[in-house]
Every structure is written in structure tokens, then in C-alpha cells.
Protein backbone atom coordinates (compact mmCIF):
# COMPACT_ATOMS: atom_id res chain seq x y z
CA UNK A 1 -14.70 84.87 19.77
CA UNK A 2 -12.55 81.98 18.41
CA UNK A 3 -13.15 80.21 22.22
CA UNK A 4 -16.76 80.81 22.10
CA UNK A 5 -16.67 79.27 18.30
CA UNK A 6 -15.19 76.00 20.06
CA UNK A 7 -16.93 76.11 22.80
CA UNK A 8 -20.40 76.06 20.47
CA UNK A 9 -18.78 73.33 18.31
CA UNK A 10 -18.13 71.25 21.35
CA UNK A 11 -21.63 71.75 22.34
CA UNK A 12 -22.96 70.97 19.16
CA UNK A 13 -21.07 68.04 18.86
CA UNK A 14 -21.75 66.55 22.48
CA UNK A 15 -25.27 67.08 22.18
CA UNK A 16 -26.10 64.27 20.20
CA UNK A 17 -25.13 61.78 22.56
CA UNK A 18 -26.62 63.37 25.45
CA UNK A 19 -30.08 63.18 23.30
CA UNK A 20 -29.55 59.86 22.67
CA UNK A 21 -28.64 58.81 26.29
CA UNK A 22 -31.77 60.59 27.38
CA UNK A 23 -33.88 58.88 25.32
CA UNK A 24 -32.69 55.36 26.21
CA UNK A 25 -34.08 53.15 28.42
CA UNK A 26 -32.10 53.35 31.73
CA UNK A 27 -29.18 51.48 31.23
CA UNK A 28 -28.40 47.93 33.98
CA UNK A 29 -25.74 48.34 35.60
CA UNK A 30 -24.54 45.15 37.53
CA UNK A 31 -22.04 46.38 40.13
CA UNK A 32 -20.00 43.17 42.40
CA UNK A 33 -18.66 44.52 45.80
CA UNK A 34 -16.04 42.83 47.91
CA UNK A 35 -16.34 44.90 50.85
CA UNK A 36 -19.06 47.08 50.67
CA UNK A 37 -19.68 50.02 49.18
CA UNK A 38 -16.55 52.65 49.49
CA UNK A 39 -15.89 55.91 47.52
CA UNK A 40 -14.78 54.19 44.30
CA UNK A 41 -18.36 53.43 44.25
CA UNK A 42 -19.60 56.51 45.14
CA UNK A 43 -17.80 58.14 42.71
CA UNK A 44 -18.42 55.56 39.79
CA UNK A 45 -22.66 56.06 40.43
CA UNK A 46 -22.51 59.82 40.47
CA UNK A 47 -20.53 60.13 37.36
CA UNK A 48 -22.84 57.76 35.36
CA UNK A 49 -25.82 59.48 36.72
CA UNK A 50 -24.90 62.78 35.57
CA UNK A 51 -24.31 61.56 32.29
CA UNK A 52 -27.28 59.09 31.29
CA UNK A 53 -30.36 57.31 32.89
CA UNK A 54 -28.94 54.23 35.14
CA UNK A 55 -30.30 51.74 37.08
CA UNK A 56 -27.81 50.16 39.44
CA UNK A 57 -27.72 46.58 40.74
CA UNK A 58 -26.01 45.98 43.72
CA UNK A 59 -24.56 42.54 45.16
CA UNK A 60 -21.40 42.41 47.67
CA UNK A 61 -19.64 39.92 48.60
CA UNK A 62 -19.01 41.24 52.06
CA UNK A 63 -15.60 39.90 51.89
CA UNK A 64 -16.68 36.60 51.66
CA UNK A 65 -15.10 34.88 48.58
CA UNK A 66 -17.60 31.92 49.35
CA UNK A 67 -20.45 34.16 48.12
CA UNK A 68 -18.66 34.88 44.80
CA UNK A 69 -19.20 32.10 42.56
CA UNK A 70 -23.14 32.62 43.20
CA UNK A 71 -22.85 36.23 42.64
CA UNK A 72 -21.14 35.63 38.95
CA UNK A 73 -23.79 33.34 38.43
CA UNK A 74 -26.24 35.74 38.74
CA UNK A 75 -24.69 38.23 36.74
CA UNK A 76 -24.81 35.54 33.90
CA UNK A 77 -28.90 35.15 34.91
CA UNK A 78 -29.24 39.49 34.91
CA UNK A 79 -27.99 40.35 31.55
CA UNK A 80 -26.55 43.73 32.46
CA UNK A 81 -25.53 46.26 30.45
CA UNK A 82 -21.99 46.52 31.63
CA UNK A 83 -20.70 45.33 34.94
CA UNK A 84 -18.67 46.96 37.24
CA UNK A 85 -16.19 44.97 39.82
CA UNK A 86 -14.05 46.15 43.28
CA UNK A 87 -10.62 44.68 43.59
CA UNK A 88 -8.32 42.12 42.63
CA UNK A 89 -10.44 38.67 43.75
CA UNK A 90 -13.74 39.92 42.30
CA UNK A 91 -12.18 41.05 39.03
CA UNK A 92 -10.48 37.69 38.98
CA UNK A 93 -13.66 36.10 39.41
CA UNK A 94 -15.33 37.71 36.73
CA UNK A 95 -12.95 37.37 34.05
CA UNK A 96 -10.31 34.88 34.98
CA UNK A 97 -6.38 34.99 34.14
CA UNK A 98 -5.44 36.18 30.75
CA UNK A 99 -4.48 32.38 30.21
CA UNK A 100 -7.22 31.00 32.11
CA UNK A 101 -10.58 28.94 29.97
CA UNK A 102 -12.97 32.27 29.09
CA UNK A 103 -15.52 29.92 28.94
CA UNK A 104 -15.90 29.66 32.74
CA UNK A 105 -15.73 33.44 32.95
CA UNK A 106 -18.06 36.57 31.75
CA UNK A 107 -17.10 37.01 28.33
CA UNK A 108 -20.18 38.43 26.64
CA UNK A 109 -21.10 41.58 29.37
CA UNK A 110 -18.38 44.36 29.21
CA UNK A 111 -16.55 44.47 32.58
CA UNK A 112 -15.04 47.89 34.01
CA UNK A 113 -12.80 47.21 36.89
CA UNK A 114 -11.95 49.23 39.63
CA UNK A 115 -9.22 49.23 42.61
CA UNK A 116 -7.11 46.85 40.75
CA UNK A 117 -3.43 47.13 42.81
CA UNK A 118 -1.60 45.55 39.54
CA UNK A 119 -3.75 44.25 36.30
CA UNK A 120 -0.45 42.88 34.75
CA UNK A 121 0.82 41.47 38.04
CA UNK A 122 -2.15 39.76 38.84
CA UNK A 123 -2.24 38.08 35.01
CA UNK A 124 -5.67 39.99 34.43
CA UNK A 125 -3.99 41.06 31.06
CA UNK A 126 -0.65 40.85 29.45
CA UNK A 127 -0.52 44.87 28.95
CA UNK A 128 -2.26 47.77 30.34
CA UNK A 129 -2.38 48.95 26.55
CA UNK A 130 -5.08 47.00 25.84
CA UNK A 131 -7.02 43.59 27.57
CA UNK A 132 -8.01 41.47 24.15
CA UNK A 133 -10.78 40.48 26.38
CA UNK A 134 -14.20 42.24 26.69
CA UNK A 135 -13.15 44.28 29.62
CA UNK A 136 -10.61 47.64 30.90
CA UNK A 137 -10.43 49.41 34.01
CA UNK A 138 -8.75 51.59 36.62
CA UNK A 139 -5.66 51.17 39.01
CA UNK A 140 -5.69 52.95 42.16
CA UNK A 141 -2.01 51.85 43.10
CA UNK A 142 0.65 54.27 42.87
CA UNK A 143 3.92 52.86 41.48
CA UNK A 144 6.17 51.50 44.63
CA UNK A 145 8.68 53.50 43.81
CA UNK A 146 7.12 56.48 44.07
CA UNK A 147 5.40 55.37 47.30
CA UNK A 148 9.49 55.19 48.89
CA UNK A 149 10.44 58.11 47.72
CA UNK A 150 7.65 59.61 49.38
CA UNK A 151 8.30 57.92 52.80
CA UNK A 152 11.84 58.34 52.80
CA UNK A 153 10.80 62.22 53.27
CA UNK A 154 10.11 61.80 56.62
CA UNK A 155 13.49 60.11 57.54
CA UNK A 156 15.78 57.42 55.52
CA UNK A 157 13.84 53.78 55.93
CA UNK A 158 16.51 51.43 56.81
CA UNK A 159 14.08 48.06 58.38
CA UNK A 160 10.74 48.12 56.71
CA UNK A 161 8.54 45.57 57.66
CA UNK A 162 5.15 44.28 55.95
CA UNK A 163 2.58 42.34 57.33
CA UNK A 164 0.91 40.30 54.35
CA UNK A 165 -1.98 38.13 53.63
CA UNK A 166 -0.35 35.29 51.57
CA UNK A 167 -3.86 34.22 50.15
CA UNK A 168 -4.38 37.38 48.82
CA UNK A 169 -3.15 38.88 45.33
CA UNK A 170 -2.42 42.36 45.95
CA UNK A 171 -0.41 41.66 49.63
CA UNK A 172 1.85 39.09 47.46
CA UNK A 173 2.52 41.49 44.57
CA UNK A 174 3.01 44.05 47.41
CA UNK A 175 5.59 42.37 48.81
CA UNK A 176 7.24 41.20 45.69
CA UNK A 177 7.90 44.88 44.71
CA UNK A 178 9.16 45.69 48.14
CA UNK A 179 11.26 43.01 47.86
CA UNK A 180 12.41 44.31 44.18
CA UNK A 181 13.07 48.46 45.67
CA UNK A 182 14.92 47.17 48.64
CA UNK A 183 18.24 47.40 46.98
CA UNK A 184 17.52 50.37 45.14
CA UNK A 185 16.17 52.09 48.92
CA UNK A 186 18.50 50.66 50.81
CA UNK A 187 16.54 49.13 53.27
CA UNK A 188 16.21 45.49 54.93
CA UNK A 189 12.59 43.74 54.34
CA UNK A 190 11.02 42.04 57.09
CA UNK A 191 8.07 40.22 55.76
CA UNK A 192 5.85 38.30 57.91
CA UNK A 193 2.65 36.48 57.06
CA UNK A 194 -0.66 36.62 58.74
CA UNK A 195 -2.30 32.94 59.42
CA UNK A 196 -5.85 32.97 57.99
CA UNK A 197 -9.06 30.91 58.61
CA UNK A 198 -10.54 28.45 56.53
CA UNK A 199 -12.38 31.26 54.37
CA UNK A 200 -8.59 32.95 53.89
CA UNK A 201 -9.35 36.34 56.07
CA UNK A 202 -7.02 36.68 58.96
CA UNK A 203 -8.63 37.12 62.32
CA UNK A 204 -7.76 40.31 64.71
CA UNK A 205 -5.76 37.73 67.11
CA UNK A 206 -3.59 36.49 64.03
CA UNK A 207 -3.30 39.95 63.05
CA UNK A 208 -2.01 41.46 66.15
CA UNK A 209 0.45 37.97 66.37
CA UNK A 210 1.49 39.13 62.74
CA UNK A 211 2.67 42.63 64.15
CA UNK A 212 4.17 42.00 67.40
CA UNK A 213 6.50 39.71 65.27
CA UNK A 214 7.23 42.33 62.91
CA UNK A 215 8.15 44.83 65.27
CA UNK A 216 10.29 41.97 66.90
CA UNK A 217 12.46 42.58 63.64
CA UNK A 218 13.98 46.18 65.14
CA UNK A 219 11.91 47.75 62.19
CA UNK A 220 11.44 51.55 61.80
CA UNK A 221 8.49 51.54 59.77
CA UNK A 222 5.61 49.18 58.65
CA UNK A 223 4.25 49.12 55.50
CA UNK A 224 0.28 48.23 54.92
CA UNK A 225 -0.41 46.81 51.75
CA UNK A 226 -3.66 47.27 49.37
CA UNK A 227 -5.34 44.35 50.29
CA UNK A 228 -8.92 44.91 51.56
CA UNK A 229 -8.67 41.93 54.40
CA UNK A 230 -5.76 43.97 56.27
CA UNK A 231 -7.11 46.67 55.63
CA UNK A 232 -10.50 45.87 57.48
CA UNK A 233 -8.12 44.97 60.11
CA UNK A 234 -6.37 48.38 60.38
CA UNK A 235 -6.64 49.35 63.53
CA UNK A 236 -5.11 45.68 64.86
CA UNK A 237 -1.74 47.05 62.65
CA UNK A 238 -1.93 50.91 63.37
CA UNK A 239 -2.24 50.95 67.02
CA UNK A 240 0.72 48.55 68.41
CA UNK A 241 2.87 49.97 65.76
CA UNK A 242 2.61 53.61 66.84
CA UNK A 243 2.47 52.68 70.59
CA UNK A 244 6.00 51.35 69.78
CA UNK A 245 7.12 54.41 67.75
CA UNK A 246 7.10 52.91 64.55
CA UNK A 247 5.08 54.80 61.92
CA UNK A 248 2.82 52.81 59.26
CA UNK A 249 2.87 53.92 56.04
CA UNK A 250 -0.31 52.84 54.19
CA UNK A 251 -0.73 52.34 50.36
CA UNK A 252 -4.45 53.44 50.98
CA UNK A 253 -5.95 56.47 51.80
CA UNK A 254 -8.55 54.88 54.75
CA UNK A 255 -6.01 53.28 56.77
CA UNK A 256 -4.41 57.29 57.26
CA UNK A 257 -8.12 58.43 57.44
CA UNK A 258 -9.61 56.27 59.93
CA UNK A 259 -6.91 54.05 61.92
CA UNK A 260 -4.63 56.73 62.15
CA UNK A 261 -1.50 55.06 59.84
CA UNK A 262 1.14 58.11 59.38
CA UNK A 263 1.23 58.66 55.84
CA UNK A 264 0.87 57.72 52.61
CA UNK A 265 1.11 59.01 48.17
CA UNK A 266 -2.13 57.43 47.73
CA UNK A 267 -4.92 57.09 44.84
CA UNK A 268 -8.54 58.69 45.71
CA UNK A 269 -11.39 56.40 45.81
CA UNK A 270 -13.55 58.91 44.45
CA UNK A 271 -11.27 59.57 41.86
CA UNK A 272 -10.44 56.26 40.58
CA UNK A 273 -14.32 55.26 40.94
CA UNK A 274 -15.45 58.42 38.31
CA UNK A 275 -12.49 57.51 35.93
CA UNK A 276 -14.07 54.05 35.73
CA UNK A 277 -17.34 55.88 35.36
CA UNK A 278 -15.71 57.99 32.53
CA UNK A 279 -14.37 54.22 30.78
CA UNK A 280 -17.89 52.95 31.22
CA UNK A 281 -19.11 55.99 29.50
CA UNK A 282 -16.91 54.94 26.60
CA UNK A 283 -18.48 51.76 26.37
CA UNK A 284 -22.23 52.75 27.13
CA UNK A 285 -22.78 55.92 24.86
CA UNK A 286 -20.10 56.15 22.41
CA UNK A 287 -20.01 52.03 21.51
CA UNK A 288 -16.04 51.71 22.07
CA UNK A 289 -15.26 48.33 22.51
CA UNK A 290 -13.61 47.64 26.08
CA UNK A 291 -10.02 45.95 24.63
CA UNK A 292 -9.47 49.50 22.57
CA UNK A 293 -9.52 51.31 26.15
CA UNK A 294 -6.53 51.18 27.71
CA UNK A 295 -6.27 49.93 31.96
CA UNK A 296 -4.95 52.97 33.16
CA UNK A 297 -4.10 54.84 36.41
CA UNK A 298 -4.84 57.86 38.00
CA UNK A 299 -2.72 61.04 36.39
CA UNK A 300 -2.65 62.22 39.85
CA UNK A 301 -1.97 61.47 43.34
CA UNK A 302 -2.21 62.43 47.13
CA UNK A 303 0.15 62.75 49.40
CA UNK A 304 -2.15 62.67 52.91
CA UNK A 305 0.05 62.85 56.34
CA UNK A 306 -1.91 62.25 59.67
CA UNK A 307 -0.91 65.09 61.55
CA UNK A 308 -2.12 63.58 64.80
CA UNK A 309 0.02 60.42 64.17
CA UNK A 310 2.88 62.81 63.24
CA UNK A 311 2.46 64.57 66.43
CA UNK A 312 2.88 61.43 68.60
CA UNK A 313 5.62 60.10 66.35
CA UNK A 314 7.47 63.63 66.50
CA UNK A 315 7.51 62.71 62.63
CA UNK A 316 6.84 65.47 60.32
CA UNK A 317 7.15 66.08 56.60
CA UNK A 318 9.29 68.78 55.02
CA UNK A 319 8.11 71.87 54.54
CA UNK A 320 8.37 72.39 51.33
CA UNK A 321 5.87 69.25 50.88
CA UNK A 322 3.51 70.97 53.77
CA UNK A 323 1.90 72.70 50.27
CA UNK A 324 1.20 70.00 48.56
CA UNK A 325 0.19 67.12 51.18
CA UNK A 326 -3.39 67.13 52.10
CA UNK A 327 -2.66 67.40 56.32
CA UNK A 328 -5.70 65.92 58.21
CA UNK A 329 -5.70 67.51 61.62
């Protein structure tokens, strides 16, 4: 009786806002893409839509930072409701460096981020606690740390090497704190960079270069960074590696999905993408200003082995984490 008593107050509290989303005009919803839609997206759009009328707008970038000062300018000209952004570059392009001018930035539309590697790292914000700025968002990254500890399950990591994009954000930060655990690991880094073009994406020839140096270094295992231009280039990094026994361990979940990388304690797309959904929500229907919501995140993550790489490798994980890991056959 008492749980049915909450239950009804919860209802009767919760209804008002639904009634009040329902009769509101569809709400804009400006979303900027770096590289396309992925399931952050997906999982952003359907948690919205179940939760108030929403009319997305839809620009990407295509990885093209070239196209992004015209698509901010446009989002000035559209007058969304709230804008949504994918990834470091995008999110810096939208609202600038906590020290940076706001004027040349979008200060007056609340921003939600999403697939941020490292808001304080990046100089987004100061603190995850709150932004002082008109925006918050999610982080999909899980803490290094965490990320070794999870590796080192399938045999101690004594020569990690990175390939790294050294125009991008999240590959510098990535190597920074790889740089920072190696003591604590016990393990030798062996960065090398990736030579880019004039729009700062690596080809697949400077890729492959980038590995076959790596695994020069006597490495026994890579590491592939958050950083959407390598990891549009996953297969140039998975394949040589594995041919040469050495396993890739991939701070994203598509890289272990698609190219066939070993493992990795990742965040879920989906996931992340409905939590930002859930901080829009707070913004949208219940008027909460975006600096009181903390950056946050996920509360949980996934440990996903590619049994097929483990196979070849002759690389396996424990059993006791055989019940938790999510094992794609």
C-alpha cells in the first residue's frame, strides 16, 4: 500500500510536466555532428522523443573542421532551443576555452555536450561540478586507470605503444595520462605520431607508417585512443597489429565492434547519448539552468572482449570476468 501511495504521488507529481511538454510547440533542437550520426545520437533523439514533442536539426561536419565555423554560424542564424554537440573539436567550437572571448562563441543557446574524452583537460571548464557558462554535458571516457587495470587482466603490459593524432585534443590528453600511469603500471610508453594533411586528418598510408613504427618499438600491446580521426582509421591500426600478435586495446567500443581491436572497459554510445538526453530534459522541461548541472560520466561501464581477436591472439580474459564482460563472438 505505502509503494502504491508513492508510486501515485510520483505520478501525480510528474504529470504536470508531461502536460505541459505536450502542449508545447515542438521544441528545436540544433544537433552539430563531427562524424556522422553514431549511437550517442541515437540514443540522445529517442530519449527526448519519448519525453516531449521535438523537432531535430541536423548538420555534420563529416569530419571536416573546415565546415565548422559555417555550421556555428548557422546555429547563431536558427535560434534553437538547446543545441546538442559530438566530441571534443565541435564542443570547442561552440563554446570556446573556459578562458577563451565568449563573445566569439554561443553564449545565449544552452549547449549539451556529448562524447567529451576530458571537459577539464580540454579547458572546456575548470570543474566538472559545474561550467559557469550556459552549457553541461556527458563524458564517455572511462578513467585511464581503470582502463589498465582492466588490460593488465589479460597479461602484465610491460611496452605499450599509442599511435596519436597530435592535432587532435583527446589523442594528446590520451597520451598525457598514459604517460602519467606508466610508473604506477609499470610499463614503457612508446608514443608515435601520425603525420596529417593540410585539413589535420591522417591519411590510411600515414596511418599504417604510424603503426609499423610502433610495433618497431618491441611493444606488446597498442593502445587506440578516443579520437574520432583514428578511429575512422581503425582497421589501418587493428589489422597489422594483430597480424604481428600484438593485441589493441581500444578506449571505444566500435574499434572492438567493427575492426576487431581485442578489448576494451568502455562507455556505451547509447548510453552516454540518453544521459545527455536526460541533462537536456533538465534544461527543456524543468527550466534548470545548464551551469547548476553538473558534466558528469557514465555510473557504469563495459567491459567488451572480441572473442574472435582473442582466439587468434590465444589471449583470453579470466574467468571470473567471463560474467561480467559482454563477449562478442
Amino acid at each position: 500500500m505505502k509503494m502504491m501511495k508513492t508510486l501515485l504521488l510520483a505520478t501525480c507529481l510528474l504529470s504536470p510536466l508531461l502536460a505541459n511538454a505536450a502542449d508545447h510547440p515542438p521544441y528545436k533542437v540544433l544537433m552539430l555532428l563531427y562524424r556522422g550520426s553514431t549511437d550517442a545520437e541515437r540514443g540522445f533523439m529517442d530519449y527526448l522523443k519519448a519525453r516531449m514533442p521535438v523537432q531535430f536539426i541536423v548538420r555534420d561536419a563529416a569530419e571536416d573542421k573546415e565546415k565548422i565555423p559555417a555550421l556555428i554560424a548557422e546555429a547563431r542564424q536558427l535560434k534553437p532551443d538547446l543545441i546538442y554537440t559530438f566530441g571534443t573539436s565541435m564542443t570547442l567550437a561552440a563554446v570556446g576555452k573556459y578562458d577563451a572571448d565568449p563573445a566569439r562563441y554561443l553564449g545565449k543557446v544552452p549547449v549539451v555536450f556529448n562524447i567529451v574524452a576530458d571537459p577539464v583537460g580540454s579547458k572546456l571548464t575548470r570543474t566538472l561540478q559545474t561550467s559557469s557558462r550556459n552549457f553541461t554535458g556527458v563524458s564517455h571516457l572511462v578513467p585511464m586507470a581503470d582502463q589498465l587495470k582492466a588490460a593488465n587482466q589479460l597479461g602484465k603490459i610491460n611496452r605499450l605503444g599509442v599511435v596519436y593524432n597530435p592535432q587532435e585534443p583527446n589523442s594528446q590528453l590520451a597520451v598525457r595520462d598514459l604517460q602519467d600511469n606508466a610508473a604506477r603500471f609499470g610499463y614503457t610508453l612508446v608514443p608515435v605520431p601520425v603525420e596529417v594533411d593540410a585539413t589535420g586528418k591522417p591519411t590510411t598510408e600515414a596511418v599504417t607508417t604510424a603503426v609499423q613504427q610502433v610495433l618497431l618499438g618491441k611493444i606488446d600491446t597498442l593502445y587506440l585512443p578516443s579520437d574520432s580521426s583514428l578511429i575512422q582509421q581503425a582497421d589501418a591500426i587493428v589489422a597489422p597489429a594483430t597480424a604481428a600478435g600484438v593485441p589493441v586495446i581500444s578506449a571505444t567500443e566500435a574499434p572492438i565492434r567493427k575492426n576487431g581491436a581485442l578489448m576494451g572497459l568502455v562507455g556505451n554510445y547509447y548510453n552516454a547519448g540518453a544521459f545527455a538526453g536526460y541533462k537536456a530534459e533538465q534544461i527543456l522541461l524543468k527550466r534548470k539552468t545548464p551551469a547548476a548541472i553538473p558534466m558528469e560520466t557514465l555510473q557504469r561501464f563495459s567491459l567488451v572482449v572480441n572473442m574472435q581477436t582473442a582466439r587468434t591472439l590465444k589471449r583470453y580474459p579470466p574467468l571470473e570476468e567471463f560474467r561480467i564482460a559482454e563477449l562478442l563472438r
